[in-house]
C-alpha atoms as a PDB file:
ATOM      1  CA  UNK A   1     162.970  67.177  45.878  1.00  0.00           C
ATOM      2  CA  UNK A   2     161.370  70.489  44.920  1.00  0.00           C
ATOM      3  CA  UNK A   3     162.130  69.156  41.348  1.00  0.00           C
ATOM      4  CA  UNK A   4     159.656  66.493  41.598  1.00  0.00           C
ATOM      5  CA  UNK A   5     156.765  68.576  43.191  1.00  0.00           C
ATOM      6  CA  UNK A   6     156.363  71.172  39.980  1.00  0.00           C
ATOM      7  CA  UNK A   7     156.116  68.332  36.707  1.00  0.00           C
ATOM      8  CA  UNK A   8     154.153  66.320  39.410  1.00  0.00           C
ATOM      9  CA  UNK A   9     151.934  69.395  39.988  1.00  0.00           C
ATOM     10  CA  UNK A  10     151.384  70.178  36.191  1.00  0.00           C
ATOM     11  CA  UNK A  11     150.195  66.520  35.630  1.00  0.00           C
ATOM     12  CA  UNK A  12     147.991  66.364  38.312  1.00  0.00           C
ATOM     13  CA  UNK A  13     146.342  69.660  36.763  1.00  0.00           C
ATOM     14  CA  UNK A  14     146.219  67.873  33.372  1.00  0.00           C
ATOM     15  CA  UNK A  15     144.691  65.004  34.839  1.00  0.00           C
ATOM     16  CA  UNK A  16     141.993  66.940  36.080  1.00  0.00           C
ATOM     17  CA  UNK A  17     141.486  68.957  33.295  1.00  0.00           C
ATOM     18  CA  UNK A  18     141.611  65.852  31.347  1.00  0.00           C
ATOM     19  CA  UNK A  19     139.020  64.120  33.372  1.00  0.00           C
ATOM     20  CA  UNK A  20     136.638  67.474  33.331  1.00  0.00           C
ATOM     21  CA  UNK A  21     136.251  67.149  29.920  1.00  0.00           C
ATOM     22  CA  UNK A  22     136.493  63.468  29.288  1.00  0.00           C
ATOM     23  CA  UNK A  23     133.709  63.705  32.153  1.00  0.00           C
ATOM     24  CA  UNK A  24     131.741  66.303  30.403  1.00  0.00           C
ATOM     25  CA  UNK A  25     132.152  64.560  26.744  1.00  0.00           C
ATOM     26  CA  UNK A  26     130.591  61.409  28.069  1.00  0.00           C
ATOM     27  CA  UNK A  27     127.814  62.408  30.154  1.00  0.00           C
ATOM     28  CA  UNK A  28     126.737  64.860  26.975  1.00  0.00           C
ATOM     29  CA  UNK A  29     126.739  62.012  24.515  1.00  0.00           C
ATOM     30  CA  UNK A  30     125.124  60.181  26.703  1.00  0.00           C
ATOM     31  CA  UNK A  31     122.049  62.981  27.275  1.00  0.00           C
ATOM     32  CA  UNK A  32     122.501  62.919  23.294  1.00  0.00           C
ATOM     33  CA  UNK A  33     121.446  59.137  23.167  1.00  0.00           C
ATOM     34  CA  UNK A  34     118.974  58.572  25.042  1.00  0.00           C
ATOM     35  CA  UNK A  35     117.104  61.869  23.606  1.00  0.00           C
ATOM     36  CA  UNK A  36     117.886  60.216  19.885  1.00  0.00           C
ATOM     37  CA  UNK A  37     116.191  57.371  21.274  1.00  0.00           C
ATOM     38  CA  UNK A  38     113.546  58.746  22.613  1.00  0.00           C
ATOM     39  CA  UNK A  39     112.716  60.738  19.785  1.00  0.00           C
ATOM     40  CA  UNK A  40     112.702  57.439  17.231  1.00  0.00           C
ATOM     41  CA  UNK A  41     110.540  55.571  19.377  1.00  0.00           C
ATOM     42  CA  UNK A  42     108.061  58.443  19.112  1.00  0.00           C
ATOM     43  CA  UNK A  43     108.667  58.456  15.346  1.00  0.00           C
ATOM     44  CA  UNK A  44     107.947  54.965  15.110  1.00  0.00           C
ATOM     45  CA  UNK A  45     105.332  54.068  17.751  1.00  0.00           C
ATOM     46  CA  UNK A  46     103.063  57.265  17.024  1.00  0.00           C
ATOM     47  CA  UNK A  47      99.810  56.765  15.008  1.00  0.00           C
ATOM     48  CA  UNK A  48      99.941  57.169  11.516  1.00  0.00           C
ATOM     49  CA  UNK A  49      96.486  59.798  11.821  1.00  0.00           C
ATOM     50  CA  UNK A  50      98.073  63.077  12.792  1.00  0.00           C
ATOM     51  CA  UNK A  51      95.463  65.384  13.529  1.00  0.00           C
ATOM     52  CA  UNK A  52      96.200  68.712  11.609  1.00  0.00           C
ATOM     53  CA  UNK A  53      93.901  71.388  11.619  1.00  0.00           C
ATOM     54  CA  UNK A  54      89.967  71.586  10.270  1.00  0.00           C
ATOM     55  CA  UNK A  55      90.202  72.196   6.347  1.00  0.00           C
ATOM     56  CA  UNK A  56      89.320  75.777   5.113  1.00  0.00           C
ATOM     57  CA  UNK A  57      85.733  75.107   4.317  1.00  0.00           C
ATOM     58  CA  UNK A  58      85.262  73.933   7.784  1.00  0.00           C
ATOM     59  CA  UNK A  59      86.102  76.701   9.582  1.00  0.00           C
ATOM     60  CA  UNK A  60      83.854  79.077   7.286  1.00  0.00           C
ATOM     61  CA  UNK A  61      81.426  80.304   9.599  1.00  0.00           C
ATOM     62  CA  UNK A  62      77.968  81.701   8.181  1.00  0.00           C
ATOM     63  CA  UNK A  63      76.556  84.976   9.676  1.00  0.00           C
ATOM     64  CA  UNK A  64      72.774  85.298   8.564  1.00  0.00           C
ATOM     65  CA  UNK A  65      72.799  88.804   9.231  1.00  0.00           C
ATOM     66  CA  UNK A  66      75.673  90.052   7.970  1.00  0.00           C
ATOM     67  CA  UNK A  67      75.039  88.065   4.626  1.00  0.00           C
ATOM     68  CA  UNK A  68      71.678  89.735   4.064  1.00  0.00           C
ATOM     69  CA  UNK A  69      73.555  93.085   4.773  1.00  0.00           C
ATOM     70  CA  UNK A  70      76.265  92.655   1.857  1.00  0.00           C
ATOM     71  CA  UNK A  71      73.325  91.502  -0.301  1.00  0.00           C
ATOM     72  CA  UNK A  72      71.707  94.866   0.788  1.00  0.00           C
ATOM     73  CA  UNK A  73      74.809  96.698   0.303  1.00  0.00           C
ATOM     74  CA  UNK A  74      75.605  94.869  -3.132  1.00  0.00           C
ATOM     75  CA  UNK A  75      71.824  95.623  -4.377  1.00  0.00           C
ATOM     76  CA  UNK A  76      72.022  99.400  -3.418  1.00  0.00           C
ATOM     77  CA  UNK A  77      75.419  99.836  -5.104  1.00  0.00           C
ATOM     78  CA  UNK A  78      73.975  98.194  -8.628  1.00  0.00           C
ATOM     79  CA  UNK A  79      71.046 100.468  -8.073  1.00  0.00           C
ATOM     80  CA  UNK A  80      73.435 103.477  -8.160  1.00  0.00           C
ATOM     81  CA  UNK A  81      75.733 102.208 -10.816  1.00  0.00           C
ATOM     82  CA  UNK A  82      72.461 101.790 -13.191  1.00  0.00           C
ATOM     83  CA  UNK A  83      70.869 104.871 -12.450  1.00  0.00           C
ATOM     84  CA  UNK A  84      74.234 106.907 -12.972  1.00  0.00           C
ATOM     85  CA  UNK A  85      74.813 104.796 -16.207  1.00  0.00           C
ATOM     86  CA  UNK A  86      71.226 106.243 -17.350  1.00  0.00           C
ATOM     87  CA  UNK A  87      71.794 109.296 -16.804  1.00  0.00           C
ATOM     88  CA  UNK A  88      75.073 109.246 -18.572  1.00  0.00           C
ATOM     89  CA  UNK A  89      73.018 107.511 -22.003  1.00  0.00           C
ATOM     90  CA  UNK A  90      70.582 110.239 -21.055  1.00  0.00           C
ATOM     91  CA  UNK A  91      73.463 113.210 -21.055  1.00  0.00           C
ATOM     92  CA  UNK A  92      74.633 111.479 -24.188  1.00  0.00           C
ATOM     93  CA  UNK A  93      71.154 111.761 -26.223  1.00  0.00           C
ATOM     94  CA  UNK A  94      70.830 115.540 -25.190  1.00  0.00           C
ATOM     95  CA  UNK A  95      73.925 116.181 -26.304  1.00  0.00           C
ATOM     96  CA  UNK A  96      73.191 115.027 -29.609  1.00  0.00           C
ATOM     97  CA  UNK A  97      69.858 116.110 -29.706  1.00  0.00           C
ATOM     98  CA  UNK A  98      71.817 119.769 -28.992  1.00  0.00           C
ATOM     99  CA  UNK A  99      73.650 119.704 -31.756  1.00  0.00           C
ATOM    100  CA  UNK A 100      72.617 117.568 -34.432  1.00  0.00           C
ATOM    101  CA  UNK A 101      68.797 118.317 -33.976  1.00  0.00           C
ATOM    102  CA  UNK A 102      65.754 116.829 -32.969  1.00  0.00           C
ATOM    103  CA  UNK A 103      66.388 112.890 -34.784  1.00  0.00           C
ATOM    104  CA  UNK A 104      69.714 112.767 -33.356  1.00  0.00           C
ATOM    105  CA  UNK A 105      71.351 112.439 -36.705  1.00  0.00           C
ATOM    106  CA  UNK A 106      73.891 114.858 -38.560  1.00  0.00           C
ATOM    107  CA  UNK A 107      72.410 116.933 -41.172  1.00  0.00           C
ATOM    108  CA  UNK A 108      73.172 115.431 -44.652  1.00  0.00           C
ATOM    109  CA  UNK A 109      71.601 118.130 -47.237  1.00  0.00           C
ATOM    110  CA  UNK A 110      73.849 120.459 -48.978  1.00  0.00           C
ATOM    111  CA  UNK A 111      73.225 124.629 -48.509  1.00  0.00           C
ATOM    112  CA  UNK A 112      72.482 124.444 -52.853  1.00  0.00           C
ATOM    113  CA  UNK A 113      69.426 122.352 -51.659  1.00  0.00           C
ATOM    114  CA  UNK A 114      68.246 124.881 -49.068  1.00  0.00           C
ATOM    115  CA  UNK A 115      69.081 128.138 -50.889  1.00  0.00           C
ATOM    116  CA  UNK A 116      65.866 129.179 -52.541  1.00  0.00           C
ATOM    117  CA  UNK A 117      65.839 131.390 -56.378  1.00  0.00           C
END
């Protein structure tokens, strides 16, 4: 009789591991279903409008105050790059005035024409 108890053991384990996973198999294609379903009748019963976000020019927000300060800022910086620019063409005409005389020109006589007999 002990014979009989040990294969009848084992298959009573296999059963039940059997049914544990045929168990688990069906109620997680089951769960898999119904959330397929659910998600195509979303799909197909939603509005077609999907409301995104505003467009870019939208959420541009204008800030009086700080506009008129870049302006102020962007005014003072040309100021400076003019008036350094000046004094560079200023630097530039001394320099030749230095050393090509007062016209600003490079002398063009030859020393026979200023050697005196």
């Amino acid at each position: 009789m002990s014979f009989l108890i040990s294969p009848v053991s084992g298959a009573l384990v296999a059963g039940g591991v059997y049914y544990g996973f045929s168990n688990l198999i069906t109620t997680r294609t089951e769960q898999h279903r119904k959330d397929l379903h659910t998600l195509s009748v979303r799909l197909t019963e939603t509005p077609t409008l999907v409301q995104g976000p505003p467009p870019a020019a939208a959420r541009i927000t204008h800030h009086p105050f700080v506009s008129i300060l870049k302006a102020k800022w962007n005014q003072d910086v040309e100021y400076l790059f003019r008036g350094f620019n000046e004094w560079d063409r200023r630097a530039q005409d001394w320099g030749k005035k230095l050393l090509y005389g007062t016209d600003g020109r490079a002398s063009t006589s030859s020393p026979a024409d200023t050697k005196s007999t």
